[in-house]
PDB file of N, CA and C in Angstrom:
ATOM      1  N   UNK A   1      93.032 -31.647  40.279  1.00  0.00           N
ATOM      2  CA  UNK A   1      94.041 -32.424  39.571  1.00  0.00           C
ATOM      3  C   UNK A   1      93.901 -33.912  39.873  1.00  0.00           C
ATOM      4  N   UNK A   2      93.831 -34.188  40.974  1.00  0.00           N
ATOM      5  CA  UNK A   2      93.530 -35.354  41.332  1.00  0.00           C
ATOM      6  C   UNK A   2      92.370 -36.320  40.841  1.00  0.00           C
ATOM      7  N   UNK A   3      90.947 -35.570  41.014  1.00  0.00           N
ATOM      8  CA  UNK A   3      90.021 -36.015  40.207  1.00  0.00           C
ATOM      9  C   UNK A   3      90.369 -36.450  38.875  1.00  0.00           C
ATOM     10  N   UNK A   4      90.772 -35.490  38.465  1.00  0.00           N
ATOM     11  CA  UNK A   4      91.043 -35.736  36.569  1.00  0.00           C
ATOM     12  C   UNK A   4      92.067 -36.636  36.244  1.00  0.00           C
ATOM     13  N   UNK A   5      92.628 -36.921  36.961  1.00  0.00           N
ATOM     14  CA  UNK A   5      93.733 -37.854  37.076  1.00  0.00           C
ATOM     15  C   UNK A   5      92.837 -39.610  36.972  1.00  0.00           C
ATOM     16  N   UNK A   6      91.885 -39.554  38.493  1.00  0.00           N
ATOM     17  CA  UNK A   6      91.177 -40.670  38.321  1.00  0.00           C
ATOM     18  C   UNK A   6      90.365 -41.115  37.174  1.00  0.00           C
ATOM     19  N   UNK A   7      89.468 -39.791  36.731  1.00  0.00           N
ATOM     20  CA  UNK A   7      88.793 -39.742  35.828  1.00  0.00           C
ATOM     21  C   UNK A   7      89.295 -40.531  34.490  1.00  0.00           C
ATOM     22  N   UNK A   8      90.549 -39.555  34.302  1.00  0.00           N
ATOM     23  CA  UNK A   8      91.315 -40.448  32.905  1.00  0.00           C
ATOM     24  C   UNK A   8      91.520 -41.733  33.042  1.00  0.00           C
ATOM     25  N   UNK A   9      92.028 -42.527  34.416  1.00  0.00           N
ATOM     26  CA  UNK A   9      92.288 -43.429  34.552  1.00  0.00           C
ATOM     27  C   UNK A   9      90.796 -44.297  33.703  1.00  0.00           C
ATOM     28  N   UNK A  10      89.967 -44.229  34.313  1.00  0.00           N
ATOM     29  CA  UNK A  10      88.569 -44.399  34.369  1.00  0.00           C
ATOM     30  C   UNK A  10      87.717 -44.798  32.841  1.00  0.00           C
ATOM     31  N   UNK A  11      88.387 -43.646  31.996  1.00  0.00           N
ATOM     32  CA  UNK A  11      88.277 -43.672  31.212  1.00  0.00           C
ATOM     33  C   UNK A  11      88.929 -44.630  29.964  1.00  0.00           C
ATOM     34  N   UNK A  12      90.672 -44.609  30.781  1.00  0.00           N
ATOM     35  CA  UNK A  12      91.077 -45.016  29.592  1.00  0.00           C
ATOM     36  C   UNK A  12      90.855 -47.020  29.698  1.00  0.00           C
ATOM     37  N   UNK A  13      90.315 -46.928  31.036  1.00  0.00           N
ATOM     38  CA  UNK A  13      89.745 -48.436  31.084  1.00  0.00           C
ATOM     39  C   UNK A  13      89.115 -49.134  30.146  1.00  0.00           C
ATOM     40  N   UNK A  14      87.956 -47.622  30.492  1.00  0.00           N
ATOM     41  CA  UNK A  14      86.766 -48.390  29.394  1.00  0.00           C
ATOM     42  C   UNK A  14      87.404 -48.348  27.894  1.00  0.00           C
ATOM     43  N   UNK A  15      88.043 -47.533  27.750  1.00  0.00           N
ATOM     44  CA  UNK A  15      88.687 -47.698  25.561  1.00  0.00           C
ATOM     45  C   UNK A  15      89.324 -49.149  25.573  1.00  0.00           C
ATOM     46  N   UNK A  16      90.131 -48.893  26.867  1.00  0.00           N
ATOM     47  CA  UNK A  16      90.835 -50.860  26.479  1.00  0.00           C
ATOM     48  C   UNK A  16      89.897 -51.840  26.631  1.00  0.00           C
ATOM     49  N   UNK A  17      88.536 -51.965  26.960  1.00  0.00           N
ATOM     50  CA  UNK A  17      88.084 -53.045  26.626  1.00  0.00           C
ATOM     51  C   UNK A  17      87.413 -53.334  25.156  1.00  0.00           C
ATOM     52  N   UNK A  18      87.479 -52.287  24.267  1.00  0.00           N
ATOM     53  CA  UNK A  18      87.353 -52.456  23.457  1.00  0.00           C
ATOM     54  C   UNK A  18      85.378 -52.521  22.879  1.00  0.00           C
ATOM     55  N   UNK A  19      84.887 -51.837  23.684  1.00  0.00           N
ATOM     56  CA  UNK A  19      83.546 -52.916  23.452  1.00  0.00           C
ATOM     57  C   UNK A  19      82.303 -51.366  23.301  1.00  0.00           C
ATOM     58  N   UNK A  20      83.242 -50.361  22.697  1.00  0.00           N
ATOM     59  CA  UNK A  20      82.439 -49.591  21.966  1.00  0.00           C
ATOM     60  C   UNK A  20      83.109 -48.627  20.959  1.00  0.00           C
ATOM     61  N   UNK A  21      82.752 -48.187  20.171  1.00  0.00           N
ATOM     62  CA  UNK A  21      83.487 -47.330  18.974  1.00  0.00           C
ATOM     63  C   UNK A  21      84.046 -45.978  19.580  1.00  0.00           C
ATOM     64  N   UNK A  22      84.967 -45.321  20.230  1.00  0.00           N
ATOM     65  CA  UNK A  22      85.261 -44.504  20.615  1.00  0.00           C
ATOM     66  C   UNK A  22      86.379 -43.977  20.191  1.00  0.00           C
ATOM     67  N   UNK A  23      86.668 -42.607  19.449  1.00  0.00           N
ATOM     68  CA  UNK A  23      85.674 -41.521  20.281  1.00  0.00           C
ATOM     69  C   UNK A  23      84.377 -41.346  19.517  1.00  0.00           C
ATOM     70  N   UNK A  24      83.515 -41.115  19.985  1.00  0.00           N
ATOM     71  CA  UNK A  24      82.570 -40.323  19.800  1.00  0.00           C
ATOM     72  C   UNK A  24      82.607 -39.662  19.029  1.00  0.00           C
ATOM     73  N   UNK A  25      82.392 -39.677  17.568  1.00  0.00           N
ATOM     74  CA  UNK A  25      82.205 -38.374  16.672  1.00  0.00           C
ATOM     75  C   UNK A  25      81.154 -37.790  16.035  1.00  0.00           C
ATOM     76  N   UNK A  26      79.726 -38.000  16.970  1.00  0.00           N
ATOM     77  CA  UNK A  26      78.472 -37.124  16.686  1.00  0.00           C
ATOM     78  C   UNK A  26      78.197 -36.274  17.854  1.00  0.00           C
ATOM     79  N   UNK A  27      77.198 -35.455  17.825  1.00  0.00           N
ATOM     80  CA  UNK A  27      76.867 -34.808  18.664  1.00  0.00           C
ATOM     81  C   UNK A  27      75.811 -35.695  19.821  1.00  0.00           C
ATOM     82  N   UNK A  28      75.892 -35.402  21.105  1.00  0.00           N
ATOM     83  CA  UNK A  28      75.886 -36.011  22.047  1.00  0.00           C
ATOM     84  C   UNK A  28      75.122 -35.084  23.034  1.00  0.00           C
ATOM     85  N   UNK A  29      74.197 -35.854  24.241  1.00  0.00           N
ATOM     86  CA  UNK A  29      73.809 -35.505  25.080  1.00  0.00           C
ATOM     87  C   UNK A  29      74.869 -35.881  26.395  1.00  0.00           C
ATOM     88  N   UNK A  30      75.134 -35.766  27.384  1.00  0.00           N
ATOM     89  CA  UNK A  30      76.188 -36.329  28.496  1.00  0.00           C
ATOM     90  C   UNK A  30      75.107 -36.312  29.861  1.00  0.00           C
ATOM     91  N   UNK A  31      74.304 -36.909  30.433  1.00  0.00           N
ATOM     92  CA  UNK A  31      73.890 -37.200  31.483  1.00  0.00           C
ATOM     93  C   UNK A  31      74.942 -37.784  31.943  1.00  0.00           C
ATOM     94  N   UNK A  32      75.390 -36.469  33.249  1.00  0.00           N
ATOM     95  CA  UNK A  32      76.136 -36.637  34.376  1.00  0.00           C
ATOM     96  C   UNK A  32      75.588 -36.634  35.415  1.00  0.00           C
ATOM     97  N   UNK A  33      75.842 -37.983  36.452  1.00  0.00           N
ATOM     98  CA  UNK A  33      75.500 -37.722  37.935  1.00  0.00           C
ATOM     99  C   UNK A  33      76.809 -37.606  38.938  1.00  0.00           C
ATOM    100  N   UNK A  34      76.428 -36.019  39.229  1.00  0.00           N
ATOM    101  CA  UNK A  34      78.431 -36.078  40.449  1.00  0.00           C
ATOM    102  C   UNK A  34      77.679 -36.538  41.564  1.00  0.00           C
ATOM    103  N   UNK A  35      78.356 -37.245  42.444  1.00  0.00           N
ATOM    104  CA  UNK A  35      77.899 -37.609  43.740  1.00  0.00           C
ATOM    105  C   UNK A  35      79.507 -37.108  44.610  1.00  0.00           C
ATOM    106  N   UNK A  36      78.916 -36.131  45.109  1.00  0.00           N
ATOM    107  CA  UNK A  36      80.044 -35.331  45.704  1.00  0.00           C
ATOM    108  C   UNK A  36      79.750 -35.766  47.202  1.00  0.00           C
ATOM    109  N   UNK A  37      81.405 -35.656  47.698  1.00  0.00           N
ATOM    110  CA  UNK A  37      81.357 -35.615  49.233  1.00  0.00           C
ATOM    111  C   UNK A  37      80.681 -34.295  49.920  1.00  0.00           C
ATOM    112  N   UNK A  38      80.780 -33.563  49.185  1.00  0.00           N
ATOM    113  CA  UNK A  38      79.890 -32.647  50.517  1.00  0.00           C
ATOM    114  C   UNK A  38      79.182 -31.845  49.632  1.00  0.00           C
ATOM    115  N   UNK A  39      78.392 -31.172  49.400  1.00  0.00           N
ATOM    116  CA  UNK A  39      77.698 -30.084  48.825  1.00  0.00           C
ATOM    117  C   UNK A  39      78.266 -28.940  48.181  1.00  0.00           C
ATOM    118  N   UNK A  40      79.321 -28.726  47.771  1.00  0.00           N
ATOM    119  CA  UNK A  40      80.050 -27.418  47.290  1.00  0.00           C
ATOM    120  C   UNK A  40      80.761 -27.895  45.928  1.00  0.00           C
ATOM    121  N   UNK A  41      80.589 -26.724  45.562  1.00  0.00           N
ATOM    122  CA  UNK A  41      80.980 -26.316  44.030  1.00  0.00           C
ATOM    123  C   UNK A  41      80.054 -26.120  42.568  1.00  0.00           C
ATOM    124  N   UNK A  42      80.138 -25.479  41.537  1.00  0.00           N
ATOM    125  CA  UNK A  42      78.879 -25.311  40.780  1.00  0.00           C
ATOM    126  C   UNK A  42      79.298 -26.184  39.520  1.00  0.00           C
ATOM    127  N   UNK A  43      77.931 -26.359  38.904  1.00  0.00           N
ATOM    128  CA  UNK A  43      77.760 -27.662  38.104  1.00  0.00           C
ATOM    129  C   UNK A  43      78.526 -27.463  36.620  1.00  0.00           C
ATOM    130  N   UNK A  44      78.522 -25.676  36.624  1.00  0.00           N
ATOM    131  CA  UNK A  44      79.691 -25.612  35.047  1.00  0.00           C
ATOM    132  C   UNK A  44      80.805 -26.012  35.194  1.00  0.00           C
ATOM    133  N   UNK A  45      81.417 -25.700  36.335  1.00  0.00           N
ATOM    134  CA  UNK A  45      82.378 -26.207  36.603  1.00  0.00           C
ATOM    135  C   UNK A  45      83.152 -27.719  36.975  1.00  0.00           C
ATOM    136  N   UNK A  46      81.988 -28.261  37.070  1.00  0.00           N
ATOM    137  CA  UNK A  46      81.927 -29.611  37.459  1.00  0.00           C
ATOM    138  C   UNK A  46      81.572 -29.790  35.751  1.00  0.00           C
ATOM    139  N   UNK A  47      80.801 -29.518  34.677  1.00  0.00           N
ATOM    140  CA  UNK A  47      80.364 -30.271  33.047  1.00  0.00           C
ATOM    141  C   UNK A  47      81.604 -29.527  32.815  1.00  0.00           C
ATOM    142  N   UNK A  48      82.590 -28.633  32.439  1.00  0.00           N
ATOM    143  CA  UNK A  48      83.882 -28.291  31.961  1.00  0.00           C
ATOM    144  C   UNK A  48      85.005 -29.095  32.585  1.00  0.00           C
ATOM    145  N   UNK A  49      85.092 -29.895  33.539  1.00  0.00           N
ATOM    146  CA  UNK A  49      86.101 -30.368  33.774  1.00  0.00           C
ATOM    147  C   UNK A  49      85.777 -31.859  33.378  1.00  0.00           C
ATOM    148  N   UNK A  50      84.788 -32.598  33.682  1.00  0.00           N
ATOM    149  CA  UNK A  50      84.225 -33.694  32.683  1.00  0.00           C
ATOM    150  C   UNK A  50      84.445 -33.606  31.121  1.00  0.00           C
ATOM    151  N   UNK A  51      83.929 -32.469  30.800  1.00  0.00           N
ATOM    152  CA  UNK A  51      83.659 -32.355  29.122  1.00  0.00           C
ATOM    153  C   UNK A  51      85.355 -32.579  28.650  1.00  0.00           C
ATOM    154  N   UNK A  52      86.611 -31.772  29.307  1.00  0.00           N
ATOM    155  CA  UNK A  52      87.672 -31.874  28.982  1.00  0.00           C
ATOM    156  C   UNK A  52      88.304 -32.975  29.379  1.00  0.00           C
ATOM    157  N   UNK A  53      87.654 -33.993  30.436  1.00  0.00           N
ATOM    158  CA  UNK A  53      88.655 -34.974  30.604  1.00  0.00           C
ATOM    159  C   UNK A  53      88.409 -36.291  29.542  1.00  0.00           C
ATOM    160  N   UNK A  54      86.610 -36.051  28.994  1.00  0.00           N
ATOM    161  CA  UNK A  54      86.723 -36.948  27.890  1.00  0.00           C
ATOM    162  C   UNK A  54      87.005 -37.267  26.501  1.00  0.00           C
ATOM    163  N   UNK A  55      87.131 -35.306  26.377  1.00  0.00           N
ATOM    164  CA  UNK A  55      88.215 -35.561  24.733  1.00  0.00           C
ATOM    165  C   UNK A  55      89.879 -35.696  25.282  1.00  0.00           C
ATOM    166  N   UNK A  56      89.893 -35.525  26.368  1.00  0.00           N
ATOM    167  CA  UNK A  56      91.721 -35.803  26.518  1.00  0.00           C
ATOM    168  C   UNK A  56      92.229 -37.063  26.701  1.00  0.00           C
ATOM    169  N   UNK A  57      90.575 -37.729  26.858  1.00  0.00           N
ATOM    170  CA  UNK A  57      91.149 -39.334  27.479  1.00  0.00           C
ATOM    171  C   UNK A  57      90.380 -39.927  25.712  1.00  0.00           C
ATOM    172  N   UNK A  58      89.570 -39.425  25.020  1.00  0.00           N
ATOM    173  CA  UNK A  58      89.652 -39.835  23.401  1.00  0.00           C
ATOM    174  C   UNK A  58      88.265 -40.430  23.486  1.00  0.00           C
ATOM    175  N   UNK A  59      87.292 -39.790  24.870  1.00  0.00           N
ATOM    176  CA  UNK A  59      86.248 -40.721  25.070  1.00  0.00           C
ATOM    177  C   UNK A  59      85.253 -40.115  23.376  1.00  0.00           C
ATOM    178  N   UNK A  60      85.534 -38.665  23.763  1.00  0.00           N
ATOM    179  CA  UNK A  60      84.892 -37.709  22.555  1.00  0.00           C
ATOM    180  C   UNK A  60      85.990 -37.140  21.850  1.00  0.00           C
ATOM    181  N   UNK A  61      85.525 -37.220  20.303  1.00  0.00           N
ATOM    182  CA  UNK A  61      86.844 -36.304  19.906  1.00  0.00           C
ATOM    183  C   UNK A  61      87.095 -34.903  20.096  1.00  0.00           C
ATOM    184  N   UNK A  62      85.734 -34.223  20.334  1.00  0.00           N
ATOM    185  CA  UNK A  62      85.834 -32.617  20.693  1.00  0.00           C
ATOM    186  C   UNK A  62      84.667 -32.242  21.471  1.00  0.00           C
ATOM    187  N   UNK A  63      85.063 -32.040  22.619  1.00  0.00           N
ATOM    188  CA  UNK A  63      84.066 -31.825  24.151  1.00  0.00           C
ATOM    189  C   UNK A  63      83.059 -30.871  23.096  1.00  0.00           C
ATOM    190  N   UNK A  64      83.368 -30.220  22.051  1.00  0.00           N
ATOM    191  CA  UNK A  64      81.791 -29.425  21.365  1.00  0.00           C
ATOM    192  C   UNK A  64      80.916 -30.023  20.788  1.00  0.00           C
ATOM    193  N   UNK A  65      81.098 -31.867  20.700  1.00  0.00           N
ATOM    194  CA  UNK A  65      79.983 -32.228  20.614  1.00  0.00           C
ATOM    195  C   UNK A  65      79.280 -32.587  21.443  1.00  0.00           C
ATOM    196  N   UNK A  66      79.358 -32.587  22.977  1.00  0.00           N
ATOM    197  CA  UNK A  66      78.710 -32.381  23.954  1.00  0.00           C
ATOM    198  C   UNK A  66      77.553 -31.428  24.077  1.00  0.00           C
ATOM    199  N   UNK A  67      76.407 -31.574  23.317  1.00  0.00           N
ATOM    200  CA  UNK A  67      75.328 -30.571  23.001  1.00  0.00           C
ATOM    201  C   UNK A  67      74.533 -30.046  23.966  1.00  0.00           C
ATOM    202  N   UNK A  68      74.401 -31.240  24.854  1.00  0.00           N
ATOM    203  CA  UNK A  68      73.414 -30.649  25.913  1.00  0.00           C
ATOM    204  C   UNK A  68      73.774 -31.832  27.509  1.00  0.00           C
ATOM    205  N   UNK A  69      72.928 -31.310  28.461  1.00  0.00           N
ATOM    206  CA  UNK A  69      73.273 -32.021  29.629  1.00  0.00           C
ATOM    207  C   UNK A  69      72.579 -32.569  30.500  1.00  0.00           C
ATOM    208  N   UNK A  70      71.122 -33.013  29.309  1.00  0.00           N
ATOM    209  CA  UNK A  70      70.267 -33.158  30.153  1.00  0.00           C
ATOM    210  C   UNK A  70      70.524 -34.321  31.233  1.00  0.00           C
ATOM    211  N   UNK A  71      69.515 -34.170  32.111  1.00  0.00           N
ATOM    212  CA  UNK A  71      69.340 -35.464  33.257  1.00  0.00           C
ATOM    213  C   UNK A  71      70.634 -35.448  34.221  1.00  0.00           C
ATOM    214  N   UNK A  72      71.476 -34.451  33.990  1.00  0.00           N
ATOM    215  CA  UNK A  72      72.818 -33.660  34.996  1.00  0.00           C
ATOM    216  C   UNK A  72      72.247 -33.778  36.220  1.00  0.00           C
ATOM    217  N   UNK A  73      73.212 -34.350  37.455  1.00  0.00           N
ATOM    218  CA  UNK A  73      72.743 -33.588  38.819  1.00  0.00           C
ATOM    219  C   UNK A  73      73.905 -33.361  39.078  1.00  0.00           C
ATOM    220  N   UNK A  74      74.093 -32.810  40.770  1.00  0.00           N
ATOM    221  CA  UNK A  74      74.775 -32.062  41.397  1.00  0.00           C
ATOM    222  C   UNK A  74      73.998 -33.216  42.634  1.00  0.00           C
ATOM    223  N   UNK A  75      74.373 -34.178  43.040  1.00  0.00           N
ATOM    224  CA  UNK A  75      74.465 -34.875  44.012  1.00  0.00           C
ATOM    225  C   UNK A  75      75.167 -35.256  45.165  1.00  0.00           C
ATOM    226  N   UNK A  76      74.782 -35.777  46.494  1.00  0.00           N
ATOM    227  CA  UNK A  76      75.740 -36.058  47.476  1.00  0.00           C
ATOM    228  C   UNK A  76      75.856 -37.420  47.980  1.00  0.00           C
ATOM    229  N   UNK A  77      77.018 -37.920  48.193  1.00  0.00           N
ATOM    230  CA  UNK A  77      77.164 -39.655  48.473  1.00  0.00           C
ATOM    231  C   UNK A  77      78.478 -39.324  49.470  1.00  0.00           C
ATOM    232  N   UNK A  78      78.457 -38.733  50.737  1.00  0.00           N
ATOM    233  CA  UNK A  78      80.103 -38.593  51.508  1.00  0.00           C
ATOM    234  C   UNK A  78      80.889 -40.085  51.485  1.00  0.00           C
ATOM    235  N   UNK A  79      80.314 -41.195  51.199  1.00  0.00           N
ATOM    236  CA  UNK A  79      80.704 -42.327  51.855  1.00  0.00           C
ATOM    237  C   UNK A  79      81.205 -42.779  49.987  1.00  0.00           C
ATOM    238  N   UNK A  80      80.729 -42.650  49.441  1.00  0.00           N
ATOM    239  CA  UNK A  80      81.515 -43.284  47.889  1.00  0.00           C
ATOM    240  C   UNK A  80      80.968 -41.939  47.282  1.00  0.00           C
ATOM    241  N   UNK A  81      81.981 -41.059  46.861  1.00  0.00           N
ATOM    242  CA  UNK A  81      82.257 -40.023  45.567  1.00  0.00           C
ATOM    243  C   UNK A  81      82.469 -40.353  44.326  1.00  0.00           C
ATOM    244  N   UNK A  82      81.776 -40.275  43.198  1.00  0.00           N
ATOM    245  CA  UNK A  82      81.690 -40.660  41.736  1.00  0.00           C
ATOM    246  C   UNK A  82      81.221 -40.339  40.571  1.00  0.00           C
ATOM    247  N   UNK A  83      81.558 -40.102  39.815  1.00  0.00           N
ATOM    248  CA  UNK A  83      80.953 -39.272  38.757  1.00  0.00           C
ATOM    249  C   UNK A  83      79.924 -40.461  37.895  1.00  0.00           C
ATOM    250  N   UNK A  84      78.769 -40.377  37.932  1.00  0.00           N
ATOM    251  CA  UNK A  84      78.026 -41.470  36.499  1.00  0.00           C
ATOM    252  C   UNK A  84      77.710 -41.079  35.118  1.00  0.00           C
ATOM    253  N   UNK A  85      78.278 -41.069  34.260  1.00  0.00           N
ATOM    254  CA  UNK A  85      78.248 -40.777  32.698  1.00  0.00           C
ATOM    255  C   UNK A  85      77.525 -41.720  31.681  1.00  0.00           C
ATOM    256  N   UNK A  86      76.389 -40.539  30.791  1.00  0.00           N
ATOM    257  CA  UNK A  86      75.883 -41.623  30.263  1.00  0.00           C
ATOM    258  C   UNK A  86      76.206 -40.885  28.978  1.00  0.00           C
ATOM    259  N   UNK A  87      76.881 -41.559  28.199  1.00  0.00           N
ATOM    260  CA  UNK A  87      76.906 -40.467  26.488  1.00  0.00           C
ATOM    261  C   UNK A  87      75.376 -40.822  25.579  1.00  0.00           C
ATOM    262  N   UNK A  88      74.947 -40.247  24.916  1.00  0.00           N
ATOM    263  CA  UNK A  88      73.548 -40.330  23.843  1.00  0.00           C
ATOM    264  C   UNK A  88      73.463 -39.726  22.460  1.00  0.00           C
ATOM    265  N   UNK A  89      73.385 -40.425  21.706  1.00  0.00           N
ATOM    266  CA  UNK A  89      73.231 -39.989  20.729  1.00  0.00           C
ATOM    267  C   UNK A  89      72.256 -38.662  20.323  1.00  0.00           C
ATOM    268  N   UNK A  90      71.926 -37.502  19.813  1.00  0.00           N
ATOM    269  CA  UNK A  90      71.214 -37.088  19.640  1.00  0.00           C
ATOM    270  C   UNK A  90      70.842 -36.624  17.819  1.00  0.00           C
TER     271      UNK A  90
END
């Protein structure tokens, strides 16, 4: 809860600056990098809670155009935790 909380925050940053067409209404690749504090948890679960926090925050209009995931990791950073998102046209 907490995460998704930041996440939206995060998100709804970037819509107020205004400085890309969002949401998203083609189909899309999502290169995600999690940089997790410690090593645990699996990566669907980690692209389903992403995929839903960016149609709720209006990044995408429907997490099903999220087509694929390439260039995804499952990374570790204990000292700064962060998710890196890259959306792509496909």
């Amino acid at each position: 809860m907490e995460w998704n909380r930041q996440a939206m925050v995060h998100c709804l940053l970037v819509r107020a600056c205004g400085r890309s067409n969002l949401p998203v209404r083609t189909e899309v690749n999502c290169c995600a990098l999690f940089y997790r504090e410690a090593l645990t948890g699996d990566a669907v679960g980690y692209y389903q809670a992403l995929a839903d926090t960016l149609e709720k925050a209006g990044m995408v209009e429907n997490d099903r155009l999220i087509v694929s995931w390439d260039g995804s990791r499952m990374l570790k950073d204990a000292k700064n935790p962060r998710v890196e998102v890259t959306l792509e046209s496909v």
